[in-house]
Protein backbone atom coordinates (compact mmCIF):
# COMPACT_ATOMS: atom_id res chain seq x y z
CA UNK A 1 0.00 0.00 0.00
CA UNK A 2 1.16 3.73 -0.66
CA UNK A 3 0.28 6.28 2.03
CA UNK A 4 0.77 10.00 1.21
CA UNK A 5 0.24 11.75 5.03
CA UNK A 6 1.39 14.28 7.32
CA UNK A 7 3.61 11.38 9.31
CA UNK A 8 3.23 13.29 12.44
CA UNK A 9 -0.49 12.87 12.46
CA UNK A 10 -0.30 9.44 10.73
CA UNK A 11 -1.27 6.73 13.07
CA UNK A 12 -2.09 3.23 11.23
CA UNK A 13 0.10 0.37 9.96
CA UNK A 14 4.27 0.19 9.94
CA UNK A 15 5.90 0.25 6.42
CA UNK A 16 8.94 -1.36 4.76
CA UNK A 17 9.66 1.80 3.28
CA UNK A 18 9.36 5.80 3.74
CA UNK A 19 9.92 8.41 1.97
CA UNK A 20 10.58 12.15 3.15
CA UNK A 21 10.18 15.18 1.76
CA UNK A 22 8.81 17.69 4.09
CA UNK A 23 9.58 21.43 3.82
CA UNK A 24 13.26 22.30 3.72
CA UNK A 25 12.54 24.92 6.38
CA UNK A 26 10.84 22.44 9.20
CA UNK A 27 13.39 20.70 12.03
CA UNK A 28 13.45 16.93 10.76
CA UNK A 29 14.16 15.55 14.40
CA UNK A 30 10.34 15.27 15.10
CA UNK A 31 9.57 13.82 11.49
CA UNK A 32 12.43 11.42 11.37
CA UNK A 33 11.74 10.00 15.35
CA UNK A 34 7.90 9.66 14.19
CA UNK A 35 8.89 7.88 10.73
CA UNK A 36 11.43 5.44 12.75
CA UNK A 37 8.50 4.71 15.28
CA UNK A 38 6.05 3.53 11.89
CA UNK A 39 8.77 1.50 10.48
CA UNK A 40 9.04 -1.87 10.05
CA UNK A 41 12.12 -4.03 11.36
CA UNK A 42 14.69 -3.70 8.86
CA UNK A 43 12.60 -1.06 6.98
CA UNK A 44 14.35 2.12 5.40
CA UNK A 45 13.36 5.96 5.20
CA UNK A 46 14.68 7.88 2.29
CA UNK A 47 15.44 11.11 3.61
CA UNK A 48 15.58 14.24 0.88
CA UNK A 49 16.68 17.48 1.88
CA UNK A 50 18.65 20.62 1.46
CA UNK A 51 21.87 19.88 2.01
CA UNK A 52 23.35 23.45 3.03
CA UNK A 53 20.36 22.73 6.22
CA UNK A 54 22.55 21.62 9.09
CA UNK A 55 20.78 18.01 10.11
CA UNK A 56 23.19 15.59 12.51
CA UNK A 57 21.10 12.52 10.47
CA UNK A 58 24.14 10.56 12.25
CA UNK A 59 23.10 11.82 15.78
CA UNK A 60 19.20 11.45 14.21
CA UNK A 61 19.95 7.64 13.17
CA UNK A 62 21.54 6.66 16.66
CA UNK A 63 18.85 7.89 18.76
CA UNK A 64 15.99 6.38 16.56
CA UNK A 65 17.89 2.75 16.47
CA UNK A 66 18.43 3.69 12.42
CA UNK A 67 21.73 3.31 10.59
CA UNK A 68 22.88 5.36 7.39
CA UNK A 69 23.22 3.19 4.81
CA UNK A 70 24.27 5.38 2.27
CA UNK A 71 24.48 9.08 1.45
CA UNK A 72 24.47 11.14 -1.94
CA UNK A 73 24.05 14.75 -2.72
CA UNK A 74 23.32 15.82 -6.04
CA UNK A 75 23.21 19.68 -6.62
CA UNK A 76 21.67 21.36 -3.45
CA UNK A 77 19.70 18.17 -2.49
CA UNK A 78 21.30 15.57 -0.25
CA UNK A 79 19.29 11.82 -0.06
CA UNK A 80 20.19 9.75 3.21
CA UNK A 81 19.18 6.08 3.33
CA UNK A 82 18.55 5.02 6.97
CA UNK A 83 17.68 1.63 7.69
CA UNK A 84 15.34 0.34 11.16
CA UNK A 85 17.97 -1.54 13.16
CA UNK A 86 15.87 -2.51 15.77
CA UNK A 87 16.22 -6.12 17.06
């Protein structure tokens, strides 16, 4: 199933995968805690964002049990893929 939501207000099943995109201009430690919480063991979030923001995704991906799989920028827009290490 594909779910296109507000994740902070989301509350239904966990998913495999998630993708976000939110506003370059909101703080991503709220949306990227909340995403972690809905995600399936072993699931990923693809994280897009400006990359001239300053995010600590490494800092975000310890305290959310997530682990940076791999990183790319491309322009001004950086992708992060964080995977649920949960056990």
């Amino acid at each position: 199933d594909i779910s296109i939501c507000d994740a902070l207000k989301y509350k239904g099943d966990k998913f495999d995968i998630i993708y976000i995109d939110p506003p370059w201009n909101k703080d991503y430690g709220p949306i990227i805690q909340k995403a972690s919480e809905l995600l399936n063991k072993n699931g990923v979030i693809i994280l897009e964002y400006d990359s001239k923001q300053p995010i600590d995704t490494l800092k975000l991906a310890k305290e959310n049990t997530l682990e940076i799989l791999k990183t790319k920028k491309y322009g001004r827009v950086k992708i992060e893929i964080l995977r649920n290490i949960t056990k």
